[in-house]
PDB file of N, CA and C in Angstrom:
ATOM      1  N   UNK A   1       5.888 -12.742 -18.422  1.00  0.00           N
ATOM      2  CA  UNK A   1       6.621 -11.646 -19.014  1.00  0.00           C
ATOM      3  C   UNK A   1       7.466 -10.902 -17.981  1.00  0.00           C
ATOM      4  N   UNK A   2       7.499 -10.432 -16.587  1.00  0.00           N
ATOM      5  CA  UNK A   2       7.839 -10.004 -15.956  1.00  0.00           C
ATOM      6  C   UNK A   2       8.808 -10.641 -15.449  1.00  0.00           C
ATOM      7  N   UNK A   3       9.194 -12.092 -15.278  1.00  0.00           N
ATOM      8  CA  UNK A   3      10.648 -12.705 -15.317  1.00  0.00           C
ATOM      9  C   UNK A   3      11.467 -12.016 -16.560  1.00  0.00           C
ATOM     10  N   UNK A   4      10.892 -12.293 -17.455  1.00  0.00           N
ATOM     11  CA  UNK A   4      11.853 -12.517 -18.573  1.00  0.00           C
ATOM     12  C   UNK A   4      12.149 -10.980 -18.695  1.00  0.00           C
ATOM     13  N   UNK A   5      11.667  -9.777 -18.449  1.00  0.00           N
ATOM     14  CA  UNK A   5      11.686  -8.813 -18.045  1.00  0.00           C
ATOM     15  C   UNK A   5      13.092  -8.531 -17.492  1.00  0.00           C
ATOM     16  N   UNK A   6      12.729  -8.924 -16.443  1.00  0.00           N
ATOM     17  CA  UNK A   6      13.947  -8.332 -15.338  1.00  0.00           C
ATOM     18  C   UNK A   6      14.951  -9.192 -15.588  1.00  0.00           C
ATOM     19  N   UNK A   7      14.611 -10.202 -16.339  1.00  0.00           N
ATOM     20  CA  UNK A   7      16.413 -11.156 -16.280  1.00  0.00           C
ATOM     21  C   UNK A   7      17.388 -10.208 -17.446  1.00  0.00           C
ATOM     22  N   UNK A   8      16.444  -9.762 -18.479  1.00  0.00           N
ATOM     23  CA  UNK A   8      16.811  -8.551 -19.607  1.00  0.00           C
ATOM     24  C   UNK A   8      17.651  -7.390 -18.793  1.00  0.00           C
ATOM     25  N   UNK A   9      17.190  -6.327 -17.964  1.00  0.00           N
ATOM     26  CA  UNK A   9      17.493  -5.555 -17.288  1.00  0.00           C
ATOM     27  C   UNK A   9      18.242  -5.568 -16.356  1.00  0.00           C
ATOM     28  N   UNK A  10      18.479  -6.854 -15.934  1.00  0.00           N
ATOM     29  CA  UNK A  10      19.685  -7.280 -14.779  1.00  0.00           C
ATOM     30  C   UNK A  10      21.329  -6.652 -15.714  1.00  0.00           C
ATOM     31  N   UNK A  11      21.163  -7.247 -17.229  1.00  0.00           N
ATOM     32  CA  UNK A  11      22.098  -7.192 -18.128  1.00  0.00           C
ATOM     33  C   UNK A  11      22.123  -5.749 -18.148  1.00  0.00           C
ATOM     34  N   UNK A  12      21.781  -4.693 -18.377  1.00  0.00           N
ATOM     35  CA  UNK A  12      21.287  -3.363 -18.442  1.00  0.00           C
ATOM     36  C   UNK A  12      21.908  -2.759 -18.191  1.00  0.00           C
ATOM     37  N   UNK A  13      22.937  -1.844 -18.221  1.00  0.00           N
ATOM     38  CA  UNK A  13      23.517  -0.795 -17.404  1.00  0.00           C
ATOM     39  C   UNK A  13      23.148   0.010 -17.191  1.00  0.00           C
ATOM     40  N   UNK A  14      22.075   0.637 -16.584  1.00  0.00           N
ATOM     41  CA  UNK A  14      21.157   1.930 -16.587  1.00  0.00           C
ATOM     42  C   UNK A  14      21.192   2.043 -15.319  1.00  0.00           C
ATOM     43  N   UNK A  15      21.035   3.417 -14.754  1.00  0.00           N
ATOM     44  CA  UNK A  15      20.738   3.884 -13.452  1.00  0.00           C
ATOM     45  C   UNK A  15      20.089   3.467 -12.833  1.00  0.00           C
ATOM     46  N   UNK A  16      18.530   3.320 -13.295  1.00  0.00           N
ATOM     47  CA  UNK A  16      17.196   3.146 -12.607  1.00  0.00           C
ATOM     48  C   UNK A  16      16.337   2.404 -13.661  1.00  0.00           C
ATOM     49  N   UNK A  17      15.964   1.210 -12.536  1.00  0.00           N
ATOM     50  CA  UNK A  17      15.556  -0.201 -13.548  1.00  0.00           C
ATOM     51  C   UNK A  17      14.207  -0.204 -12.944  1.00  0.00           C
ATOM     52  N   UNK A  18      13.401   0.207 -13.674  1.00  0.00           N
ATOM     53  CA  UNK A  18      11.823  -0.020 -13.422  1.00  0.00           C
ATOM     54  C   UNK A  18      11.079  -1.205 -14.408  1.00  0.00           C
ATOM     55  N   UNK A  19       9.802  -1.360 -13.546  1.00  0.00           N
ATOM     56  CA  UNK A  19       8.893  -2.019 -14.425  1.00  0.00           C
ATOM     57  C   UNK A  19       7.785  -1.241 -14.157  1.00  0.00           C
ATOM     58  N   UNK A  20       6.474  -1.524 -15.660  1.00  0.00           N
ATOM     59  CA  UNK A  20       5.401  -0.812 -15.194  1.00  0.00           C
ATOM     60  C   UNK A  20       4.572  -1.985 -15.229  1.00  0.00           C
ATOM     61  N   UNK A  21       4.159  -2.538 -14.353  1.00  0.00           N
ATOM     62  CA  UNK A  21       3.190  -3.655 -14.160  1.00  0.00           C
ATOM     63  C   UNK A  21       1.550  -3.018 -14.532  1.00  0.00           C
ATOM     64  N   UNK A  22       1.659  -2.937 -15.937  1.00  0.00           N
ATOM     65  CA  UNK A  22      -0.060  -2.146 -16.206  1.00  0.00           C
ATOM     66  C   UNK A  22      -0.535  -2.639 -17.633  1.00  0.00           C
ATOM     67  N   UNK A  23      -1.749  -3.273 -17.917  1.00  0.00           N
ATOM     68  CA  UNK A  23      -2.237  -3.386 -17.042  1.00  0.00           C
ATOM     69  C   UNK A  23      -2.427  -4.587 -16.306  1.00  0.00           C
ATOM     70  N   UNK A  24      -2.373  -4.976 -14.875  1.00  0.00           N
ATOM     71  CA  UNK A  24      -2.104  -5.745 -14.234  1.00  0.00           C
ATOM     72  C   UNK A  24      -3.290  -7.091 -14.445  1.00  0.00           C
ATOM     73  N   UNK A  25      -3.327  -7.838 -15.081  1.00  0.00           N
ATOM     74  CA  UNK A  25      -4.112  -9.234 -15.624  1.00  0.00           C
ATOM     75  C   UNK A  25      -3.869 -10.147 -14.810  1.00  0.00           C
ATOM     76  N   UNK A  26      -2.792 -10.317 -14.030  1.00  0.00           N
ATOM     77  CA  UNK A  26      -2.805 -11.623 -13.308  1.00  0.00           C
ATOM     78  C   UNK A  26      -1.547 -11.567 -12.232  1.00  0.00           C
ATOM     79  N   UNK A  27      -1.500 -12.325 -11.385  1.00  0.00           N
ATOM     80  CA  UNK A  27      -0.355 -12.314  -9.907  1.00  0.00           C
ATOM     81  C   UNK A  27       0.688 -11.929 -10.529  1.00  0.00           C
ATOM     82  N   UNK A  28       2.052 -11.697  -9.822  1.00  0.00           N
ATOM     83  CA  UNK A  28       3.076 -11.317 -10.415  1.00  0.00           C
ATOM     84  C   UNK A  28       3.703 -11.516  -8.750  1.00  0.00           C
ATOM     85  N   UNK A  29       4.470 -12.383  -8.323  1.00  0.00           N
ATOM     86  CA  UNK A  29       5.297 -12.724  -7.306  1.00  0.00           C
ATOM     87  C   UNK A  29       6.799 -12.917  -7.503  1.00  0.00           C
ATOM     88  N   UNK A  30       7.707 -11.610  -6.684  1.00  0.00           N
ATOM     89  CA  UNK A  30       9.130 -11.435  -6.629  1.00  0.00           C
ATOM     90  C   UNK A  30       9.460 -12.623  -5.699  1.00  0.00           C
ATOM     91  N   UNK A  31       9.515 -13.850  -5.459  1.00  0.00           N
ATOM     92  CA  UNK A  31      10.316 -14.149  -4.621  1.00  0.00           C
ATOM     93  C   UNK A  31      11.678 -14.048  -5.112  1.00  0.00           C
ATOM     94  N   UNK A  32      12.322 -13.711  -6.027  1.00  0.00           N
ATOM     95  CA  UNK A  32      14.092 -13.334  -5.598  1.00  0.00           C
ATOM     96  C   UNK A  32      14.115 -11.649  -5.536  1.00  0.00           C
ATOM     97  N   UNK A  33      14.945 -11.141  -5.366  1.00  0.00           N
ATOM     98  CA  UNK A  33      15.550 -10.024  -5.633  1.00  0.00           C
ATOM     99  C   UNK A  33      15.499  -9.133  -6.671  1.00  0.00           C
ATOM    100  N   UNK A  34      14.564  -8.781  -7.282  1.00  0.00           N
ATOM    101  CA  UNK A  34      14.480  -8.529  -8.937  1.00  0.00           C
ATOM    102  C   UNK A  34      15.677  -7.500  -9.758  1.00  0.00           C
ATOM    103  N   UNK A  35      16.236  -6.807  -8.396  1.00  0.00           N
ATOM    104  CA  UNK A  35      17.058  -5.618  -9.031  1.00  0.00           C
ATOM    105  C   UNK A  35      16.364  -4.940  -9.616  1.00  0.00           C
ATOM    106  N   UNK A  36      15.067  -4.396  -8.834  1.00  0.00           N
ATOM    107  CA  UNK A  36      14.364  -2.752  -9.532  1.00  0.00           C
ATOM    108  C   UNK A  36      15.064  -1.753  -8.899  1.00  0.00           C
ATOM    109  N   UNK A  37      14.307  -0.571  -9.323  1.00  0.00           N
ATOM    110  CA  UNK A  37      14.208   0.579  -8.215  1.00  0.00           C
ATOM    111  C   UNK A  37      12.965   1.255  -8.056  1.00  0.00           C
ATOM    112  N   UNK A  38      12.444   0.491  -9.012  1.00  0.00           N
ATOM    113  CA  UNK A  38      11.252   1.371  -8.842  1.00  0.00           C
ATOM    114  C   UNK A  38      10.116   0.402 -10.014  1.00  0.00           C
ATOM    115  N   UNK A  39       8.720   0.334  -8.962  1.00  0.00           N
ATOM    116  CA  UNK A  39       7.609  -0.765  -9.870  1.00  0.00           C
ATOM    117  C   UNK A  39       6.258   0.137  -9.982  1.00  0.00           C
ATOM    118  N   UNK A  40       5.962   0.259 -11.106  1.00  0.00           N
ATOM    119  CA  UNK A  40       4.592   1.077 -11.654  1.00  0.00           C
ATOM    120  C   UNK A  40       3.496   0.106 -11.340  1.00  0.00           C
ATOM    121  N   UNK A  41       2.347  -0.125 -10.812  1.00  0.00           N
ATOM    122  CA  UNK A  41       1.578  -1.010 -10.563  1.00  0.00           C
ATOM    123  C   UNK A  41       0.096   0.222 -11.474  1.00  0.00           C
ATOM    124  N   UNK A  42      -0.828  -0.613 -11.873  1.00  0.00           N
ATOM    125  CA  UNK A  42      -1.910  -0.011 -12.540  1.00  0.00           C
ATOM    126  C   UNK A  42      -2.734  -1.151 -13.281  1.00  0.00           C
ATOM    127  N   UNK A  43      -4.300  -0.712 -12.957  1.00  0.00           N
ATOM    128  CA  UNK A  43      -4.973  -1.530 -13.253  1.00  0.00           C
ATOM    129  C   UNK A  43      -5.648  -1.299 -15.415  1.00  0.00           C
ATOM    130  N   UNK A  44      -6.076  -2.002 -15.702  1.00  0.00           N
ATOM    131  CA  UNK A  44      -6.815  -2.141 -16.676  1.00  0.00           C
ATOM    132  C   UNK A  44      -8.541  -1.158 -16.933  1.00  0.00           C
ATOM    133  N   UNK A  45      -8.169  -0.034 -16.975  1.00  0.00           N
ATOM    134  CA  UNK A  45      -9.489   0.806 -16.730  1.00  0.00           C
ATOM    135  C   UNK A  45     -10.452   0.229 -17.260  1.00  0.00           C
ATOM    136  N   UNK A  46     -11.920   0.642 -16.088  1.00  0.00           N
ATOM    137  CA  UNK A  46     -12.756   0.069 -16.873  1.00  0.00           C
ATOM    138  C   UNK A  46     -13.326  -1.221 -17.354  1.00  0.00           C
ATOM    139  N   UNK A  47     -12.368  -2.592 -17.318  1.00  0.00           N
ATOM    140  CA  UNK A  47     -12.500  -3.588 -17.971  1.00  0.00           C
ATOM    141  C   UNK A  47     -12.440  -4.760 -16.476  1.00  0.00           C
ATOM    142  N   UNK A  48     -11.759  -4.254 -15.759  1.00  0.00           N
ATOM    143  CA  UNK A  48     -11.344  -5.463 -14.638  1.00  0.00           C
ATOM    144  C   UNK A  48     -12.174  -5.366 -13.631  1.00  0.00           C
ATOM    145  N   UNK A  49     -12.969  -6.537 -12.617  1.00  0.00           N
ATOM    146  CA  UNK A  49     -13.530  -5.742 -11.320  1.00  0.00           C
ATOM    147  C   UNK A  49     -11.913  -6.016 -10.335  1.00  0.00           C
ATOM    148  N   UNK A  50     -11.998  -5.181  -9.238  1.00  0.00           N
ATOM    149  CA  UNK A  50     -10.906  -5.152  -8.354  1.00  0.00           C
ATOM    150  C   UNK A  50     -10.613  -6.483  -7.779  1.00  0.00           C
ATOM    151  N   UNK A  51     -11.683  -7.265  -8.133  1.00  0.00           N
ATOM    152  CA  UNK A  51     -11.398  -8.849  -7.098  1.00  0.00           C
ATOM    153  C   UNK A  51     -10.935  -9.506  -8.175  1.00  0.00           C
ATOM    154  N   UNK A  52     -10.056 -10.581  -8.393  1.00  0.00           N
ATOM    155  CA  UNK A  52      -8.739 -10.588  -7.052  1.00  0.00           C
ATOM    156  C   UNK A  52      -7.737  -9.635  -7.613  1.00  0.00           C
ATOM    157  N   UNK A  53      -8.071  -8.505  -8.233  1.00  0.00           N
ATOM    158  CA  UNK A  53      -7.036  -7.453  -8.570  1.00  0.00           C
ATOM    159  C   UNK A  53      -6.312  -7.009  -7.185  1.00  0.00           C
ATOM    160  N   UNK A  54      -7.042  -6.752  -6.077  1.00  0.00           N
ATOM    161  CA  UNK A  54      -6.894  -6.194  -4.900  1.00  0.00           C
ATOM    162  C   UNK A  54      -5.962  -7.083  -4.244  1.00  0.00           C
ATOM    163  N   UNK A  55      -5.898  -8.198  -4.467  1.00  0.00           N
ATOM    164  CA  UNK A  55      -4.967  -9.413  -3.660  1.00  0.00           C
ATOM    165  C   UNK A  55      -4.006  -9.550  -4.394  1.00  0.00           C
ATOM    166  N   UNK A  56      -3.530  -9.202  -5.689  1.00  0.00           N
ATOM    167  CA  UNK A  56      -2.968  -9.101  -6.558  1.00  0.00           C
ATOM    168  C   UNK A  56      -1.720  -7.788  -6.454  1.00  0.00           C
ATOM    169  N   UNK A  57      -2.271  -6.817  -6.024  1.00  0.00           N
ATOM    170  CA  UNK A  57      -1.984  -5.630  -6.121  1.00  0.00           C
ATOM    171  C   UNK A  57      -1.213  -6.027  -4.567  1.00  0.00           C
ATOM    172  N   UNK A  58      -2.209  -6.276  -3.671  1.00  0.00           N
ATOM    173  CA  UNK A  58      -1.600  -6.203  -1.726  1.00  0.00           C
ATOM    174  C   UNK A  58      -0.154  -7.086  -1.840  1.00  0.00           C
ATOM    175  N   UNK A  59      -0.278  -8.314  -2.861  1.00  0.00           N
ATOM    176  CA  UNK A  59       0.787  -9.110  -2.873  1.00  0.00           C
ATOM    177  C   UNK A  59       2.264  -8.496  -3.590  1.00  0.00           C
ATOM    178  N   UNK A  60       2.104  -7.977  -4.762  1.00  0.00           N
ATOM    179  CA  UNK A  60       2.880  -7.457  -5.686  1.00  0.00           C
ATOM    180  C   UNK A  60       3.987  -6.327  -4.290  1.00  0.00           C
ATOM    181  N   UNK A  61       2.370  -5.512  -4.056  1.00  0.00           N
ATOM    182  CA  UNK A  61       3.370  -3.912  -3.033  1.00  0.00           C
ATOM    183  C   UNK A  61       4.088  -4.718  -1.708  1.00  0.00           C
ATOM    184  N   UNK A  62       3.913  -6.124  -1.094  1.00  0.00           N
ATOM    185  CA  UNK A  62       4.394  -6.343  -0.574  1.00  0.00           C
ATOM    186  C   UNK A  62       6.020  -7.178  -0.558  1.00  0.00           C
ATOM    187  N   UNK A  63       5.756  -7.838  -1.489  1.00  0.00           N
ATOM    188  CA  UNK A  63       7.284  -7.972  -2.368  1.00  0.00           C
ATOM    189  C   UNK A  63       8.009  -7.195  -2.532  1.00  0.00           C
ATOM    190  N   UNK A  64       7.292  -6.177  -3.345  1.00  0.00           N
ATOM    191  CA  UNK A  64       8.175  -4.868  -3.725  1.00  0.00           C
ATOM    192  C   UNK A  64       8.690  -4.225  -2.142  1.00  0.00           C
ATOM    193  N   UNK A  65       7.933  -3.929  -1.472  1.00  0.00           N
ATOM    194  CA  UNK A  65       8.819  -3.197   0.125  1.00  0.00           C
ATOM    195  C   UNK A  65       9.641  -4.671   0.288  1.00  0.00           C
ATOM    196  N   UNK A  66       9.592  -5.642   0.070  1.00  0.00           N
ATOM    197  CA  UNK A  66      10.428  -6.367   1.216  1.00  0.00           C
ATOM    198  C   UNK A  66      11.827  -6.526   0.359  1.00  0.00           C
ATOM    199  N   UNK A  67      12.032  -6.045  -0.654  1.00  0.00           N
ATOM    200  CA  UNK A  67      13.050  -5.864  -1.155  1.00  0.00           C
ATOM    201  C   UNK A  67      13.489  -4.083  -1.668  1.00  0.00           C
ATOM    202  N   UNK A  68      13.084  -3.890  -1.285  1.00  0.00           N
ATOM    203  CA  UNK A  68      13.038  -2.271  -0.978  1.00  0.00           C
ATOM    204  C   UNK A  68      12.875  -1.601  -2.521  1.00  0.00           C
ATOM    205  N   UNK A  69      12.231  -1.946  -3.277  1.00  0.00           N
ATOM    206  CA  UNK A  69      11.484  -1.348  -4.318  1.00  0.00           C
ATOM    207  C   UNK A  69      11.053  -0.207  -4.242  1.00  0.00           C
ATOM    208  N   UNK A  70      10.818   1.113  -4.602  1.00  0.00           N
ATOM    209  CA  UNK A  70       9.997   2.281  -4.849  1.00  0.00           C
ATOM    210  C   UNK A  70       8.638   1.841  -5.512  1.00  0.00           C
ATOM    211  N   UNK A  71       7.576   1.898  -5.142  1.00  0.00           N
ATOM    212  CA  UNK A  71       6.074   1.909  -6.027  1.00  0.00           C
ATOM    213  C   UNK A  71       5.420   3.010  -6.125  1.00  0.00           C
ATOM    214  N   UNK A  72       4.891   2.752  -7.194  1.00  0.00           N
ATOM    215  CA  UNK A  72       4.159   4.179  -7.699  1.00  0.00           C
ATOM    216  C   UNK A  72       2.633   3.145  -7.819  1.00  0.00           C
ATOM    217  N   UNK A  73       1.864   3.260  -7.692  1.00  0.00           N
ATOM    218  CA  UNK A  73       0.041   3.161  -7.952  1.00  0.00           C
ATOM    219  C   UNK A  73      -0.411   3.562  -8.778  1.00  0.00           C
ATOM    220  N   UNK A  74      -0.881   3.651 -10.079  1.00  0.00           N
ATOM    221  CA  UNK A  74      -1.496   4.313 -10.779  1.00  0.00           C
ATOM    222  C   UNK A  74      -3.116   4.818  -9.967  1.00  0.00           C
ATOM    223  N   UNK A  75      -3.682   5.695 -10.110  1.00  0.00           N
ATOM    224  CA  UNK A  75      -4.875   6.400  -9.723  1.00  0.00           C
ATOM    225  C   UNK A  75      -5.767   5.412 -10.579  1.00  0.00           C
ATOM    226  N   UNK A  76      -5.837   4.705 -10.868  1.00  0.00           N
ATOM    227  CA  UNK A  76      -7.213   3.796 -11.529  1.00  0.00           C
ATOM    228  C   UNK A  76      -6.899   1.949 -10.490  1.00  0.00           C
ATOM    229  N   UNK A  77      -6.489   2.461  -9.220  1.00  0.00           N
ATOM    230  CA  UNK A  77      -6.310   1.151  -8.403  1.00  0.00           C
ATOM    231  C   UNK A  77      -6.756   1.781  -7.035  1.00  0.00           C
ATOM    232  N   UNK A  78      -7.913   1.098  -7.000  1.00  0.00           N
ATOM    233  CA  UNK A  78      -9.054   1.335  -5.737  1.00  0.00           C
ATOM    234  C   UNK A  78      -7.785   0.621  -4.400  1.00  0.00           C
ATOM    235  N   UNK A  79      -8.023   1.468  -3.370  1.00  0.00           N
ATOM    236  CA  UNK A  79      -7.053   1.380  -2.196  1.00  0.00           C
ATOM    237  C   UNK A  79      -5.707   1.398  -2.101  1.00  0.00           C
ATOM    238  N   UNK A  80      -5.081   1.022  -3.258  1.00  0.00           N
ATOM    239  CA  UNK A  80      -3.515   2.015  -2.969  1.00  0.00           C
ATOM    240  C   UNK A  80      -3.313   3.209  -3.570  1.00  0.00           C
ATOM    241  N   UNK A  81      -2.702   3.682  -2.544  1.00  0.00           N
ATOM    242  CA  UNK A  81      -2.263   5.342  -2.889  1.00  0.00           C
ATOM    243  C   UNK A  81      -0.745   5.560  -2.707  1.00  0.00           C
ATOM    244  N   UNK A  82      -0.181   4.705  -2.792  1.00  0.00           N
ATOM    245  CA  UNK A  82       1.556   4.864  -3.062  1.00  0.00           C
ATOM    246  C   UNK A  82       1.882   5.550  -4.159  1.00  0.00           C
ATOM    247  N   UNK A  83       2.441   6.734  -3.723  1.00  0.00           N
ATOM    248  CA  UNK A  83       3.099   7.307  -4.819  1.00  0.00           C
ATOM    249  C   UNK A  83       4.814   7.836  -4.668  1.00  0.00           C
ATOM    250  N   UNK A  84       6.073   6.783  -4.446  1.00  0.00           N
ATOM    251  CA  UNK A  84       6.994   7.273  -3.998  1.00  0.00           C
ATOM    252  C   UNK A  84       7.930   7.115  -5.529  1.00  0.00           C
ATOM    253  N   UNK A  85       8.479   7.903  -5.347  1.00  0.00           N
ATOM    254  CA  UNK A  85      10.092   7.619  -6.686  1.00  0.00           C
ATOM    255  C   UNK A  85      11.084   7.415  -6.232  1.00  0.00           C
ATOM    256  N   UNK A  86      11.793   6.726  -6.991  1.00  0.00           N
ATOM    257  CA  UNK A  86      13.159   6.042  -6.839  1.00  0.00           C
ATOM    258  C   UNK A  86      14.488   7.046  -6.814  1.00  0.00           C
ATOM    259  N   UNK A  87      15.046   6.972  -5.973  1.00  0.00           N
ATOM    260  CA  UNK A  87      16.075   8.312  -5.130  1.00  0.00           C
ATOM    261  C   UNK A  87      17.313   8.161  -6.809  1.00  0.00           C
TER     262      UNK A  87
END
């Protein structure tokens, strides 16, 4: 879903192109350029244990910086605490 996502929003003319990746069920890897500005990451309360949510999550926020993404964390994701917005 998150391809087909952003290939939608590429078309988009909007200011600020987010996704909210929540709740996060399975990997999600940018290798191109996605054209965000900003990615909501958040887990599944309650229902998920953090493993491999946590490798899931380390992989996602690292994509997102290497294409200079804004992330936000939702507070129900054990060890990240990113909370920045998109300028």
């Amino acid at each position: 879903m998150f391809d087909v996502t952003v290939r939608h929003l590429k078309e988009v003319g909007v200011g600020t192109k987010f996704v909210s990746a929540e709740p996060l069920l399975g990997p999600i890897r940018m290798e191109e350029d996605p054209g965000l500005d900003w990615l909501i990451i958040g887990a599944q309360t309650g229902r998920r244990p953090m493993q491999p949510l946590n490798t899931w999550v380390d992989d996602l926020v690292a994509d997102a910086q290497c294409w200079g993404i804004k992330i936000f964390c939702k507070g129900n994701l054990e060890g990240c605490s990113i909370r920045e917005w998109p300028a």
